[in-house]
C-alpha atoms as a PDB file:
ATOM      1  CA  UNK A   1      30.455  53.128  39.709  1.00  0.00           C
ATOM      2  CA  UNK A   2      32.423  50.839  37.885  1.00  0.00           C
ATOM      3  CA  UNK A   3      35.239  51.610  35.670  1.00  0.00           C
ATOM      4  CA  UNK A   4      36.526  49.235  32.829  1.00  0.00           C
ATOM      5  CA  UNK A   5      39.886  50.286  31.510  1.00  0.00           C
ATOM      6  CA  UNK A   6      41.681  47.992  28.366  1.00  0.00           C
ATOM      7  CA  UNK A   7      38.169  46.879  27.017  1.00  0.00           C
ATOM      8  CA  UNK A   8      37.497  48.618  23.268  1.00  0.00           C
ATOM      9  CA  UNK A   9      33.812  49.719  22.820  1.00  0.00           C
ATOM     10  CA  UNK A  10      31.327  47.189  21.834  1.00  0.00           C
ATOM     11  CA  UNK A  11      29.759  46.742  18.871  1.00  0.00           C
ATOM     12  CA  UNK A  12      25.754  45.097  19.743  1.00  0.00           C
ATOM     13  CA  UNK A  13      27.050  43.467  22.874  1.00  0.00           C
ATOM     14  CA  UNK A  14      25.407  40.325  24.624  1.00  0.00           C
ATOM     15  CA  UNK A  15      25.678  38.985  27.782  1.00  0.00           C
ATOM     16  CA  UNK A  16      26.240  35.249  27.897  1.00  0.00           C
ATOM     17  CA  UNK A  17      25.811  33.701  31.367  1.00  0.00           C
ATOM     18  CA  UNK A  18      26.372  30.128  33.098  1.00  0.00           C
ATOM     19  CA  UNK A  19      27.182  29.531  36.548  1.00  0.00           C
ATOM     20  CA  UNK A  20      28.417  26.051  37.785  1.00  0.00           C
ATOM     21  CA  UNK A  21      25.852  24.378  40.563  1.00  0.00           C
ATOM     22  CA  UNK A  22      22.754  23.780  41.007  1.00  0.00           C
ATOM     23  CA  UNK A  23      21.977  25.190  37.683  1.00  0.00           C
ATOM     24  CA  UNK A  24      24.357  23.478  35.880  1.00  0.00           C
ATOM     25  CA  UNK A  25      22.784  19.698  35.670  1.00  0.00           C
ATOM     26  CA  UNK A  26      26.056  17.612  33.223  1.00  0.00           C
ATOM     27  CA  UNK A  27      27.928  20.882  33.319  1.00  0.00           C
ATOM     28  CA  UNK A  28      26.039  21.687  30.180  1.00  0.00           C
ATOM     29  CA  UNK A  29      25.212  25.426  30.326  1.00  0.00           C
ATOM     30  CA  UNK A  30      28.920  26.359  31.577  1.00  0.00           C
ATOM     31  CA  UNK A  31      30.711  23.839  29.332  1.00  0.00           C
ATOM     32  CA  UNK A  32      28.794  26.186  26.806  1.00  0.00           C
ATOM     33  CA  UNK A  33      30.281  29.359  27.757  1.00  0.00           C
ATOM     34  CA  UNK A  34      33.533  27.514  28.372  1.00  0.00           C
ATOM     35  CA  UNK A  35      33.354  26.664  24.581  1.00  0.00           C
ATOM     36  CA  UNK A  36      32.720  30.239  22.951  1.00  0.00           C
ATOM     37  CA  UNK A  37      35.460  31.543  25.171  1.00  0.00           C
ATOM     38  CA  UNK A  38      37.982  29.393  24.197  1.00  0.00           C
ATOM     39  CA  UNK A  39      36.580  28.883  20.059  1.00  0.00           C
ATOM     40  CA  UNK A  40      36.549  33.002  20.422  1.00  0.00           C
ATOM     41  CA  UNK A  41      39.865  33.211  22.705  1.00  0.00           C
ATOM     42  CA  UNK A  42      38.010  35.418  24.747  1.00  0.00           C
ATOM     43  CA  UNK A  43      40.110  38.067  27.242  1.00  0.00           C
ATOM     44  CA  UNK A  44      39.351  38.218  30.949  1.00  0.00           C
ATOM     45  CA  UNK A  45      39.004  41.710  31.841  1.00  0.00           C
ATOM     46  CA  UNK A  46      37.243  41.662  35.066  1.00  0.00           C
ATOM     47  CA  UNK A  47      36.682  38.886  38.039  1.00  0.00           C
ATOM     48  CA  UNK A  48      34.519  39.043  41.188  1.00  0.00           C
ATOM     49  CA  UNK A  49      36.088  39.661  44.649  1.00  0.00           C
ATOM     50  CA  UNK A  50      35.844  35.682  45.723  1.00  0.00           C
ATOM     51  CA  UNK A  51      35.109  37.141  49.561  1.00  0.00           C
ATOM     52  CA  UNK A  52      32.411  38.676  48.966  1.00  0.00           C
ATOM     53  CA  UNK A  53      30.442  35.993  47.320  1.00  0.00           C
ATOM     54  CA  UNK A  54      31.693  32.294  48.289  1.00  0.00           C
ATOM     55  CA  UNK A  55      31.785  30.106  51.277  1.00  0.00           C
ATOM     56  CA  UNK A  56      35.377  28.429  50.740  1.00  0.00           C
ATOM     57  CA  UNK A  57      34.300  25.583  52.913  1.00  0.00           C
ATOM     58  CA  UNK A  58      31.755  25.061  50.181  1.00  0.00           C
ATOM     59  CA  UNK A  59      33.955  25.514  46.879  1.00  0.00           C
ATOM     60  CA  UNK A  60      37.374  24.912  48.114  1.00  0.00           C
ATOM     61  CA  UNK A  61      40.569  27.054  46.455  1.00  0.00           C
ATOM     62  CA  UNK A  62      42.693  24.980  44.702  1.00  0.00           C
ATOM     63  CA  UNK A  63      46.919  25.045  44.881  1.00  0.00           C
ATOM     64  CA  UNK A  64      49.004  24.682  41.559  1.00  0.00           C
ATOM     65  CA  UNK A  65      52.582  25.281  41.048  1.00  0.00           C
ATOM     66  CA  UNK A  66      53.484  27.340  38.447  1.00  0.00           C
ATOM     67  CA  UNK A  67      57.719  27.874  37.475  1.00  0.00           C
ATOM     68  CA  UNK A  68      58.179  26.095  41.073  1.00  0.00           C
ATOM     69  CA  UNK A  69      55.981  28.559  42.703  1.00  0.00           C
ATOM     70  CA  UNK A  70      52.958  26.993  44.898  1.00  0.00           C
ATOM     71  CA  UNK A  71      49.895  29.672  43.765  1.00  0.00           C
ATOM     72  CA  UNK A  72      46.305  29.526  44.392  1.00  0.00           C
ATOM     73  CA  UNK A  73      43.339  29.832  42.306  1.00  0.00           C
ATOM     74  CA  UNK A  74      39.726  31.328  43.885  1.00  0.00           C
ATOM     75  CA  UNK A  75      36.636  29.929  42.978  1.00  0.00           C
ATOM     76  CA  UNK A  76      34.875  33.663  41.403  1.00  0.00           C
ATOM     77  CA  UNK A  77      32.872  34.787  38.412  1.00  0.00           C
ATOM     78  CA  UNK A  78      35.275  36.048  35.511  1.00  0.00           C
ATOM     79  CA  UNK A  79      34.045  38.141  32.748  1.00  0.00           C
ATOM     80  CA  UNK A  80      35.708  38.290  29.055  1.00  0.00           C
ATOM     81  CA  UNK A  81      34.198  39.486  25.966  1.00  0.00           C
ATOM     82  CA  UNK A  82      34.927  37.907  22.341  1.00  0.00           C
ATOM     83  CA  UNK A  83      34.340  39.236  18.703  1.00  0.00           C
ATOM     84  CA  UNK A  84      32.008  37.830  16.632  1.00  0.00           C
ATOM     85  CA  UNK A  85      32.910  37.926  13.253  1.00  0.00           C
ATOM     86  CA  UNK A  86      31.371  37.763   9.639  1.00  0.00           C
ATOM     87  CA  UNK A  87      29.373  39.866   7.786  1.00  0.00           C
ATOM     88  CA  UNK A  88      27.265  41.422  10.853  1.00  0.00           C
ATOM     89  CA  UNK A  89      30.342  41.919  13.642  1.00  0.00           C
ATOM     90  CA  UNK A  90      28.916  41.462  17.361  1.00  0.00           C
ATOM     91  CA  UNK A  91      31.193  41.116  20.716  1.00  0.00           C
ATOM     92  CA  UNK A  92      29.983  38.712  23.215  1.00  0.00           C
ATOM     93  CA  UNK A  93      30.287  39.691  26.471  1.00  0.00           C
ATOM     94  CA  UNK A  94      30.779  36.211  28.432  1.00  0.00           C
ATOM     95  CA  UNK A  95      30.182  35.716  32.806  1.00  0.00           C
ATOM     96  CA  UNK A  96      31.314  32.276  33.604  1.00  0.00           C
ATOM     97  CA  UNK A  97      31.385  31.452  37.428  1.00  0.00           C
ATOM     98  CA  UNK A  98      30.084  29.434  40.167  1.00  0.00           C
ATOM     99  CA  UNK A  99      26.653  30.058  41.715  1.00  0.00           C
ATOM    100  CA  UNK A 100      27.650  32.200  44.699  1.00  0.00           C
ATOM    101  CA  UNK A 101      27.257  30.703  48.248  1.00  0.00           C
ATOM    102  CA  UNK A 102      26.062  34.397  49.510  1.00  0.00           C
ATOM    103  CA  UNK A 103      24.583  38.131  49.083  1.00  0.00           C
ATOM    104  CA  UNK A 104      23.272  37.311  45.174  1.00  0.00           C
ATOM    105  CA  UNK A 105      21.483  40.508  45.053  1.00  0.00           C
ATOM    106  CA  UNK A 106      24.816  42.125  45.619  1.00  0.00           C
ATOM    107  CA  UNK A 107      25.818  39.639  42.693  1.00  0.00           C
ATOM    108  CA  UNK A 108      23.135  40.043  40.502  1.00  0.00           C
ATOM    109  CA  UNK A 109      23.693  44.497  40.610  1.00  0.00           C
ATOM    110  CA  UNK A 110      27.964  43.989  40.431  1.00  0.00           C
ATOM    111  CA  UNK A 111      27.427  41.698  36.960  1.00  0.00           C
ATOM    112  CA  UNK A 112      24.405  44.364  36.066  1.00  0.00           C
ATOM    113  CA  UNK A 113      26.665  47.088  37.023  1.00  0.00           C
ATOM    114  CA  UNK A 114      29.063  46.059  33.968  1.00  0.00           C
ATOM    115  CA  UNK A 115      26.448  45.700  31.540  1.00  0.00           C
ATOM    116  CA  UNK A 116      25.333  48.996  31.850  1.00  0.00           C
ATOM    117  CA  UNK A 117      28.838  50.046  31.744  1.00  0.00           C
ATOM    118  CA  UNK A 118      29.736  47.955  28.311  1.00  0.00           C
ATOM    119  CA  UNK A 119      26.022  48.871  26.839  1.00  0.00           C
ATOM    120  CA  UNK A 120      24.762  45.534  26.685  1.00  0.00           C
ATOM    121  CA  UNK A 121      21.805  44.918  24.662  1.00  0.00           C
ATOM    122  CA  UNK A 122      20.488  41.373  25.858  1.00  0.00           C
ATOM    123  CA  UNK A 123      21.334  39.107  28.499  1.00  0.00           C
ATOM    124  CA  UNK A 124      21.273  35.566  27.395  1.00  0.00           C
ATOM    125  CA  UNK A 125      21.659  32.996  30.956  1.00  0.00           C
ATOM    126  CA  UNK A 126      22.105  29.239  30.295  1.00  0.00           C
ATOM    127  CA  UNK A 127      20.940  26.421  32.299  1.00  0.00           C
ATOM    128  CA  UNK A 128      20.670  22.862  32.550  1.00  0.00           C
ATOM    129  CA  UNK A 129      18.190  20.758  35.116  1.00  0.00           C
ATOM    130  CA  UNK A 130      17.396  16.797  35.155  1.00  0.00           C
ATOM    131  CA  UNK A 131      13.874  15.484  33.544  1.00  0.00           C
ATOM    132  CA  UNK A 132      12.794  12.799  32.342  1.00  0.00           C
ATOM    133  CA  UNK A 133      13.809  12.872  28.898  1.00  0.00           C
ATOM    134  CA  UNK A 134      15.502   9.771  26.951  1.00  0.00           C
ATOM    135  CA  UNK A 135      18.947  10.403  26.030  1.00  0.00           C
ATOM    136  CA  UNK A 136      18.359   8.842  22.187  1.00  0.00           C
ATOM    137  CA  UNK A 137      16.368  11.704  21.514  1.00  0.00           C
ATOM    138  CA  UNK A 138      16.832  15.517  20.931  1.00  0.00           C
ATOM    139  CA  UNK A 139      17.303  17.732  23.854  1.00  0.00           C
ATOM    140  CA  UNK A 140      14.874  19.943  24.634  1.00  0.00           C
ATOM    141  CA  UNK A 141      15.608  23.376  25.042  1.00  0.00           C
ATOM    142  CA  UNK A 142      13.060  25.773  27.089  1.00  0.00           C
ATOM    143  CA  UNK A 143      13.367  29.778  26.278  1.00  0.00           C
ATOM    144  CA  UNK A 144      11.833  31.692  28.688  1.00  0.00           C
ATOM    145  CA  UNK A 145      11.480  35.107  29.420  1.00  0.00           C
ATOM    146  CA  UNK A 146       9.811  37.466  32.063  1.00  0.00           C
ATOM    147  CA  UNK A 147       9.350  39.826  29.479  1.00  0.00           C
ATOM    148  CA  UNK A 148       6.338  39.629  27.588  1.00  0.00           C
ATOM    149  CA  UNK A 149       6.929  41.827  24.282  1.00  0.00           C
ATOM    150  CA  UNK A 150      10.367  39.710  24.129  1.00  0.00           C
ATOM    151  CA  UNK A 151       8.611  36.665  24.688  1.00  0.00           C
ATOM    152  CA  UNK A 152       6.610  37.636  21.568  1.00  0.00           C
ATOM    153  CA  UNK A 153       9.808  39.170  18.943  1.00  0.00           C
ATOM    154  CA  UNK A 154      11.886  35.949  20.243  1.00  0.00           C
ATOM    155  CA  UNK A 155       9.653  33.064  19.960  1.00  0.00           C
ATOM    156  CA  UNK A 156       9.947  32.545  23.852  1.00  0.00           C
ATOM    157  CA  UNK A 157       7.687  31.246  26.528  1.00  0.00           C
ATOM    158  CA  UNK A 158       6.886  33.744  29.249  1.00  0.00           C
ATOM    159  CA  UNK A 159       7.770  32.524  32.586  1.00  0.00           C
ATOM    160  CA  UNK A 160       5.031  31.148  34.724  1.00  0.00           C
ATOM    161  CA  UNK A 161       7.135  28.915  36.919  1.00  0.00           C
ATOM    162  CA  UNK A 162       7.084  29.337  40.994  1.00  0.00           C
ATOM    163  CA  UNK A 163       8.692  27.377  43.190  1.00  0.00           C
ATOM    164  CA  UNK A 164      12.703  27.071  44.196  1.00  0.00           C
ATOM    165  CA  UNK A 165      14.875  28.692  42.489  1.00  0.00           C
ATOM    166  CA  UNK A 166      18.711  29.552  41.690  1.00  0.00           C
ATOM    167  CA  UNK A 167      20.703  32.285  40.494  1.00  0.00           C
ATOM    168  CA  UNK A 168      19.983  31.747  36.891  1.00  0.00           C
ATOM    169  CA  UNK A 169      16.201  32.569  37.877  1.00  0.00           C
ATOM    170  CA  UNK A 170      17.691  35.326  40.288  1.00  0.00           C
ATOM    171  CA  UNK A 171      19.759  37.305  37.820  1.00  0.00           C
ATOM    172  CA  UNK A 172      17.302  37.275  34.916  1.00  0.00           C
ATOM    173  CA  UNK A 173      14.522  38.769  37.714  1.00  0.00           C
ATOM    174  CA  UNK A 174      17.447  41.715  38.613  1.00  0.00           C
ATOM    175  CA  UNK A 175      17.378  41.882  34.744  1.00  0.00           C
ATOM    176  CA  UNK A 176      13.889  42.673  34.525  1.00  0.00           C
ATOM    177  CA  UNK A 177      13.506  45.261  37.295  1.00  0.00           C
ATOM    178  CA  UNK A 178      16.451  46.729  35.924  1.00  0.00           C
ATOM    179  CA  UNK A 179      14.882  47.080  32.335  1.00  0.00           C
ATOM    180  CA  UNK A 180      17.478  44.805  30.686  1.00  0.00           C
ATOM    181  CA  UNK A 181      16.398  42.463  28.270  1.00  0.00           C
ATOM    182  CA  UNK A 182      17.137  39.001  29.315  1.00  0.00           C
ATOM    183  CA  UNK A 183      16.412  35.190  28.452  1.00  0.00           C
ATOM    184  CA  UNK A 184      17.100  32.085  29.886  1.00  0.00           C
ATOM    185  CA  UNK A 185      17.540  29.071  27.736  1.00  0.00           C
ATOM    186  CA  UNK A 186      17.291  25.660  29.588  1.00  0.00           C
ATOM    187  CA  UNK A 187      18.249  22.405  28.516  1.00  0.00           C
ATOM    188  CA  UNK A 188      16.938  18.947  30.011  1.00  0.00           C
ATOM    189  CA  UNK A 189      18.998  16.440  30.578  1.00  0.00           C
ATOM    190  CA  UNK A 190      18.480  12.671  31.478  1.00  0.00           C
ATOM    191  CA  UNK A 191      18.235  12.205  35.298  1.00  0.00           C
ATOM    192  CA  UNK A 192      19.546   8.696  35.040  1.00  0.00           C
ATOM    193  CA  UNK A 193      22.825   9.550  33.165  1.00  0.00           C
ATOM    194  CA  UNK A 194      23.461  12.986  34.954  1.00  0.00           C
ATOM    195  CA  UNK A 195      27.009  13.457  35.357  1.00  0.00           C
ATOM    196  CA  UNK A 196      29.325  15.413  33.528  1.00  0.00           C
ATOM    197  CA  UNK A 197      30.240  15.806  31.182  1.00  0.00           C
ATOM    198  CA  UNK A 198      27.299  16.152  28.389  1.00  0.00           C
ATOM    199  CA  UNK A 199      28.057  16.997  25.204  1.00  0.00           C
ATOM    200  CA  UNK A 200      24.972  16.506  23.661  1.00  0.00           C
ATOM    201  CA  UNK A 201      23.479  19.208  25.962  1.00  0.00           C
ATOM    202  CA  UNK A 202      26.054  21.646  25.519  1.00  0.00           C
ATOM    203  CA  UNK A 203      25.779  21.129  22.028  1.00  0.00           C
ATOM    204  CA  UNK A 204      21.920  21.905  22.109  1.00  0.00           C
ATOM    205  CA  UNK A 205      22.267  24.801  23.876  1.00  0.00           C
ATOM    206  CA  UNK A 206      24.782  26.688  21.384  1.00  0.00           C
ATOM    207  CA  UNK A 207      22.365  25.151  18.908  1.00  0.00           C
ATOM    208  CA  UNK A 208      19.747  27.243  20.080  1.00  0.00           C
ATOM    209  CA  UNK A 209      21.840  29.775  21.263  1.00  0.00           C
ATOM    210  CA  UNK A 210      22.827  30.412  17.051  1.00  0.00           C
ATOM    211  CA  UNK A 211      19.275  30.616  16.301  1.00  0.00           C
ATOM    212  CA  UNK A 212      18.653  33.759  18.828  1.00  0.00           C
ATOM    213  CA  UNK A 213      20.917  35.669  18.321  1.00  0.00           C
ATOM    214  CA  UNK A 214      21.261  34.875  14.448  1.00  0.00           C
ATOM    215  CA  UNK A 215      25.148  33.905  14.461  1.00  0.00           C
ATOM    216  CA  UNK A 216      27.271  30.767  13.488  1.00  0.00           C
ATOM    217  CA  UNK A 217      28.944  28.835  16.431  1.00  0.00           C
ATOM    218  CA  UNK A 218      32.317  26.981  15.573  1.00  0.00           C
ATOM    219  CA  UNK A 219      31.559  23.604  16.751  1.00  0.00           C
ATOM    220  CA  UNK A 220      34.949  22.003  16.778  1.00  0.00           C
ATOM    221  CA  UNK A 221      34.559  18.286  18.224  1.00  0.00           C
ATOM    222  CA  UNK A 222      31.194  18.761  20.118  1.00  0.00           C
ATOM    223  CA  UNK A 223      29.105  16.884  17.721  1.00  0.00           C
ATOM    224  CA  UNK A 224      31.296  13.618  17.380  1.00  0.00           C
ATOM    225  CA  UNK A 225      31.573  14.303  21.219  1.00  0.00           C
ATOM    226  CA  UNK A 226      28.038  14.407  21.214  1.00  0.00           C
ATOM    227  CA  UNK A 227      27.498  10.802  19.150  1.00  0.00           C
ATOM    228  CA  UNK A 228      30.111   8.960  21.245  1.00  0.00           C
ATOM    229  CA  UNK A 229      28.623  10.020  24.389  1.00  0.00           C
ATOM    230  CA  UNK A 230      25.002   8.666  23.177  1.00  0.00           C
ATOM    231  CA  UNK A 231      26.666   5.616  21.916  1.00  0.00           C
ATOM    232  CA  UNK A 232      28.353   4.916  25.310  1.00  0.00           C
ATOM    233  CA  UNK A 233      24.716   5.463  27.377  1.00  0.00           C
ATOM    234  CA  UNK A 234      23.797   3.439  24.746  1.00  0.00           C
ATOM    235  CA  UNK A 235      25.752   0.423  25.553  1.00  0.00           C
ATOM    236  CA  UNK A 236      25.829   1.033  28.978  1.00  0.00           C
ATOM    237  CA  UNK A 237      21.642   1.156  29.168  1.00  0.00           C
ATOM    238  CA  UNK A 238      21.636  -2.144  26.721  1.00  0.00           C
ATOM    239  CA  UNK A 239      23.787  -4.036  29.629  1.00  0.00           C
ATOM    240  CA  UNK A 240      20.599  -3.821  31.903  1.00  0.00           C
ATOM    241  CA  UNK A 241      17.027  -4.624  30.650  1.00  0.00           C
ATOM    242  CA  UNK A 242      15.512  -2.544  33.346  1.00  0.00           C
ATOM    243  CA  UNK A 243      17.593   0.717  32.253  1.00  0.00           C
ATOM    244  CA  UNK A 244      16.337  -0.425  28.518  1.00  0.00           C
ATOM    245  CA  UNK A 245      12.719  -0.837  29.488  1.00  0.00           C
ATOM    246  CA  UNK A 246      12.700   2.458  31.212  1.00  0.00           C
ATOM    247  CA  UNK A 247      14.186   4.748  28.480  1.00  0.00           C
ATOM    248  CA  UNK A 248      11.979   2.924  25.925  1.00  0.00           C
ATOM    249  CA  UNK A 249       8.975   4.124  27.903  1.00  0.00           C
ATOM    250  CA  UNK A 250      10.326   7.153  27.695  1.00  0.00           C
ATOM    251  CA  UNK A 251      11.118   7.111  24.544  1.00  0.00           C
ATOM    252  CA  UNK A 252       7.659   6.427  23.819  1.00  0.00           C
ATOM    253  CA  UNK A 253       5.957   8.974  25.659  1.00  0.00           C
ATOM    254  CA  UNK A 254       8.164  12.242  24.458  1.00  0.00           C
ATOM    255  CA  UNK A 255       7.358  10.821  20.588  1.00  0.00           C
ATOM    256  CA  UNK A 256       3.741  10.682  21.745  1.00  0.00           C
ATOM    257  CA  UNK A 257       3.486  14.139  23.264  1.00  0.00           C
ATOM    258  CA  UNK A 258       6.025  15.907  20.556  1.00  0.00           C
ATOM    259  CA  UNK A 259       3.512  14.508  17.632  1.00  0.00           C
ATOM    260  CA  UNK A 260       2.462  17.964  17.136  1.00  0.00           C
ATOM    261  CA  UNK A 261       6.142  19.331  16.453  1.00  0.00           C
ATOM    262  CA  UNK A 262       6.691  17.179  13.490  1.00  0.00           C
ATOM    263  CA  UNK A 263       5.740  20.529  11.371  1.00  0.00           C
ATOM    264  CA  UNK A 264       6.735  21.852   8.233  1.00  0.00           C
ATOM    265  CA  UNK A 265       7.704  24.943  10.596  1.00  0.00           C
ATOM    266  CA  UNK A 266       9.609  22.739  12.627  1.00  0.00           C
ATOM    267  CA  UNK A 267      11.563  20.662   9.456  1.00  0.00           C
ATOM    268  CA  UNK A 268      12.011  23.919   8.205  1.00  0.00           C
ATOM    269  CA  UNK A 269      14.284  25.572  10.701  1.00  0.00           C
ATOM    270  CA  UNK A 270      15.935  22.279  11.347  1.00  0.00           C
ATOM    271  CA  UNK A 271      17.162  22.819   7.702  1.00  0.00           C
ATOM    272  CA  UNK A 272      17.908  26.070   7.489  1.00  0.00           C
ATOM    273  CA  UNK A 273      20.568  25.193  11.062  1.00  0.00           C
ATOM    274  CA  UNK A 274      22.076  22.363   8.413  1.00  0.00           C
ATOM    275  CA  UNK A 275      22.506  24.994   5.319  1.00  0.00           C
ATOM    276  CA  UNK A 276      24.146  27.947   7.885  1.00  0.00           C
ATOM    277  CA  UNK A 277      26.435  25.265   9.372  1.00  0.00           C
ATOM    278  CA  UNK A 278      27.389  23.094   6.019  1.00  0.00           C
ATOM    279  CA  UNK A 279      30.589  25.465   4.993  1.00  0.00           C
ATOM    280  CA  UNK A 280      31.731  26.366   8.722  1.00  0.00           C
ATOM    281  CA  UNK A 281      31.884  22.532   9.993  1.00  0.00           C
ATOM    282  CA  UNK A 282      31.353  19.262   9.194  1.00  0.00           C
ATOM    283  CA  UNK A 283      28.307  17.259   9.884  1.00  0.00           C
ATOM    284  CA  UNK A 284      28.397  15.446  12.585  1.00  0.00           C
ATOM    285  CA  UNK A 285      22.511  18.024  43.139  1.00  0.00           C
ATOM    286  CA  UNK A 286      21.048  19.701  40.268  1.00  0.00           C
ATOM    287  CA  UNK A 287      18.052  21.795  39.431  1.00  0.00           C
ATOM    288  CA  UNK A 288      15.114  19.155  37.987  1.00  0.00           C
ATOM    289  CA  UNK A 289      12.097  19.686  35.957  1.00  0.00           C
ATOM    290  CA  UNK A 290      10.254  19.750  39.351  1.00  0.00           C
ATOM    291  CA  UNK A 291      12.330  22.209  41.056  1.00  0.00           C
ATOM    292  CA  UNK A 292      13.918  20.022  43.487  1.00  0.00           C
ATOM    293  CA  UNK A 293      17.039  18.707  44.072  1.00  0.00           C
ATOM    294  CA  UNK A 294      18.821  16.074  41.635  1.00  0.00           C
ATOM    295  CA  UNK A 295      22.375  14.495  42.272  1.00  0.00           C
ATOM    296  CA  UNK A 296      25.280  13.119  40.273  1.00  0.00           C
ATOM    297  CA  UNK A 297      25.709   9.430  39.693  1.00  0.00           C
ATOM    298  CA  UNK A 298      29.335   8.969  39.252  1.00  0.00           C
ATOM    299  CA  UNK A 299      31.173   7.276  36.868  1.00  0.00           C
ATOM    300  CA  UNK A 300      32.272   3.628  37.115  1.00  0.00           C
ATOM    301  CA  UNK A 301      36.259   2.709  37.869  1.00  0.00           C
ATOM    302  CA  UNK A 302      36.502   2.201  34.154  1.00  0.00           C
ATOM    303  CA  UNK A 303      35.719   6.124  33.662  1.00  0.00           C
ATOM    304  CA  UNK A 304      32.178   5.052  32.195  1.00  0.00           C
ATOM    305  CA  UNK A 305      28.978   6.742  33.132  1.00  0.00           C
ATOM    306  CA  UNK A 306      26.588   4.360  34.931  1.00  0.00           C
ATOM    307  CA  UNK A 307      22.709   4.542  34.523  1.00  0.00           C
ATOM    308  CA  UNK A 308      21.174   4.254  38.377  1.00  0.00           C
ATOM    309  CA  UNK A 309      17.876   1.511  38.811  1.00  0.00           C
ATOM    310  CA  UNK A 310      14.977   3.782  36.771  1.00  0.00           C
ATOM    311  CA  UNK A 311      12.225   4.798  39.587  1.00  0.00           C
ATOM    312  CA  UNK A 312       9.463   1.816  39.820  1.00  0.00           C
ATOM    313  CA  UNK A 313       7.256   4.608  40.623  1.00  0.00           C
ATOM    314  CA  UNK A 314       4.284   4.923  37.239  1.00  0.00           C
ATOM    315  CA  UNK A 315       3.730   8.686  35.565  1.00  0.00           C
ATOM    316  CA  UNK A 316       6.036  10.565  33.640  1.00  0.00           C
ATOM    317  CA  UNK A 317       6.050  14.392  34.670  1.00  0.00           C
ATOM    318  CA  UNK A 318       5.699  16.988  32.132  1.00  0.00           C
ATOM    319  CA  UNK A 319       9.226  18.483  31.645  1.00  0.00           C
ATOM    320  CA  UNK A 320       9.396  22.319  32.839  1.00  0.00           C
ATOM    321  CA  UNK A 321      12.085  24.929  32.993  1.00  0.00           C
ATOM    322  CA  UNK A 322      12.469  27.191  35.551  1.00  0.00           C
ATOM    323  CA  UNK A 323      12.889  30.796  34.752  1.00  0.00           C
END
C-alpha cells in the first residue's frame, strides 16, 4: 500500500507522463512535462527508489556541489502535482523520469499504485518518435488509445500497432488491465534534424494536450522558440541542395496525403485554439514511425543542428505511432 502524506486531495486529477529515452525522440514529450511543472511550479512529493529501476552504467549519477558540499543526484522518476486554475479548477498530477533500464512491470504497478491512491481520473503519456515528416510543416500528433469507448468520447484512434515497443506503450497496457483510462499522444518529429532540443514538438504536444483535456496552457517563450528553431533548420537545410530537395519531396507528399484535412472541421478547431489562447499569450536512438531504432545527429561546433545526407533510398513510409 502506498501512503502519501503532505499532498491535499485532488480535485479531477490527471496523470501526465513522459519518460526520457527511447520514447523521447528531440526531448519533446518530457520537455513537455518539464514545462507545466515549472509554468505550474509543481511540488515533488514522491520519487522512485533509483535501485530498483536503473542500470547506473546506463544513466550515470551526476555530482554537484551545493554550499561547498559535493552531493549526488540519481537518475529516477519524480512525481509532483500542480493546480490548474480558472473557472473549472483541475490538479495535474505530473511523472517525469527516465525510461527504466529494468523490472517495468514493477514500474508500471508503483506509478499505478499512486494513481489509485490520488484518484486519478485519466492518464495522459506523451511521446515523441522520428518519421518522415518535413520540419516546415505542422507536427503531427497521433492519439491513441487501447480503449475503445474512449477512443470514441475523445476523438482518438484505437491502437492497432504491434511490433517493439517502450514503456510509454508498456504503462498505458498496465493502464488498461488495470481499468484506468489512459491515452498516449505522439508527436513525429523530423528524422534528419533529431536532436534536442525541439520546440516545435513540445509545443504541439501541449497544443493538443489543451484540446483533451479542455484547459489553457501558459506558453511562455515556446512559440518564438518554436519559429527560431524552424528558421535555423531552415537555413541550415538551404546550405545543401540535397537536404532542400529531400524535405521538398516531403513537403510535397504530406500536402498530398493531408488534402483531405483541409476541412471546415479542421479550420474550425484551429480557430477556436487561436480565440482560447488570444488573452492568455501572445501570438507567436529514438522510437521511429517504423518501430525501430533512430539516433541523434549532434550539433555542429557552432551549437547548430546539422541535417545528415537524406536516404537515396525512393518511398516515403506512412507515419505511425506506436501505442
Amino acid at each position: 500500500m502506498i501512503e502519501l502524506e503532505g499532498v491535499p486531495e485532488l480535485i479531477d486529477p490527471v496523470m501526465v507522463a513522459a519518460f526520457e529515452g527511447w520514447n523521447d525522440a528531440g526531448d519533446a514529450a518530457s520537455t513537455a512535462v518539464a514545462h507545466l511543472d515549472r509554468e505550474w511550479k509543481g511540488e515533488v512529493f514522491a520519487a522512485l527508489d533509483a535501485e530498483d529501476y536503473y542500470d547506473f552504467q546506463v544513466n550515470r549519477p551526476t555530482v554537484f556541489m551545493e554550499a561547498g558540499v559535493r552531493k549526488i543526484t540519481w537518475p529516477t522518476t519524480r512525481l509532483s502535482v500542480v493546480r490548474v486554475g480558472g473557472e473549472k479548477p483541475r490538479d495535474l498530477v505530473l511523472v517525469r523520469g527516465i525510461e527504466p533500464s529494468m523490472r517495468w512491470r514493477s514500474f508500471c504497478n508503483e506509478l499505478l499504485g499512486f494513481a489509485h491512491e490520488l484518484g486519478v481520473e485519466l492518464v495522459v503519456i506523451l511521446g515523441a518518435l522520428l518519421g518522415d515528416t518535413p520540419h516546415t510543416r505542422p507536427v503531427p500528433i497521433s492519439g491513441t488509445t487501447s480503449d475503445a469507448d474512449l477512443a470514441r468520447r475523445m476523438d482518438l484512434e484505437e491502437t492497432k500497432y504491434e511490433g517493439p515497443t517502450g514503456i510509454v506503450g508498456v504503462l498505458q497496457e498496465a493502464c488498461t488491465h488495470a481499468g484506468v483510462p489512459a491515452v498516449s499522444l505522439w508527436a513525429a518529429v523530423p528524422h534528419y534534424v533529431s536532436q534536442p532540443p525541439n520546440p516545435k514538438a513540445t509545443l504541439a504536444l501541449l497544443n493538443r494536450l489543451e484540446d483533451l483535456l479542455d484547459l489553457r496552457i501558459p506558453l511562455g517563450e515556446l512559440p518564438e522558440d518554436a519559429r527560431a528553431w524552424q528558421l535555423g533548420v531552415d537555413q541550415l537545410a538551404a546550405e545543401d541542395s540535397e537536404v532542400a530537395e529531400y524535405v521538398q519531396t516531403l513537403e510535397e507528399a504530406r500536402d498530398t496525403a493531408e488534402l483531405p484535412e483541409a476541412s471546415g472541421e479542421a479550420i474550425a478547431r484551429e480557430f477556436e485554439r487561436y480565440l482560447r489562447r488570444r488573452d492568455v499569450n501572445p501570438p507567436g536512438g529514438h522510437a521511429t514511425a517504423d518501430g525501430g531504432d533512430g539516433s541523434y545527429r549532434r550539433d555542429t561546433p557552432g551549437g547548430r543542428p546539422r541535417p545528415p545526407k537524406p536516404p537515396r533510398t525512393g518511398g516515403d513510409d506512412e507515419d505511425s505511432a506506436e501505442d
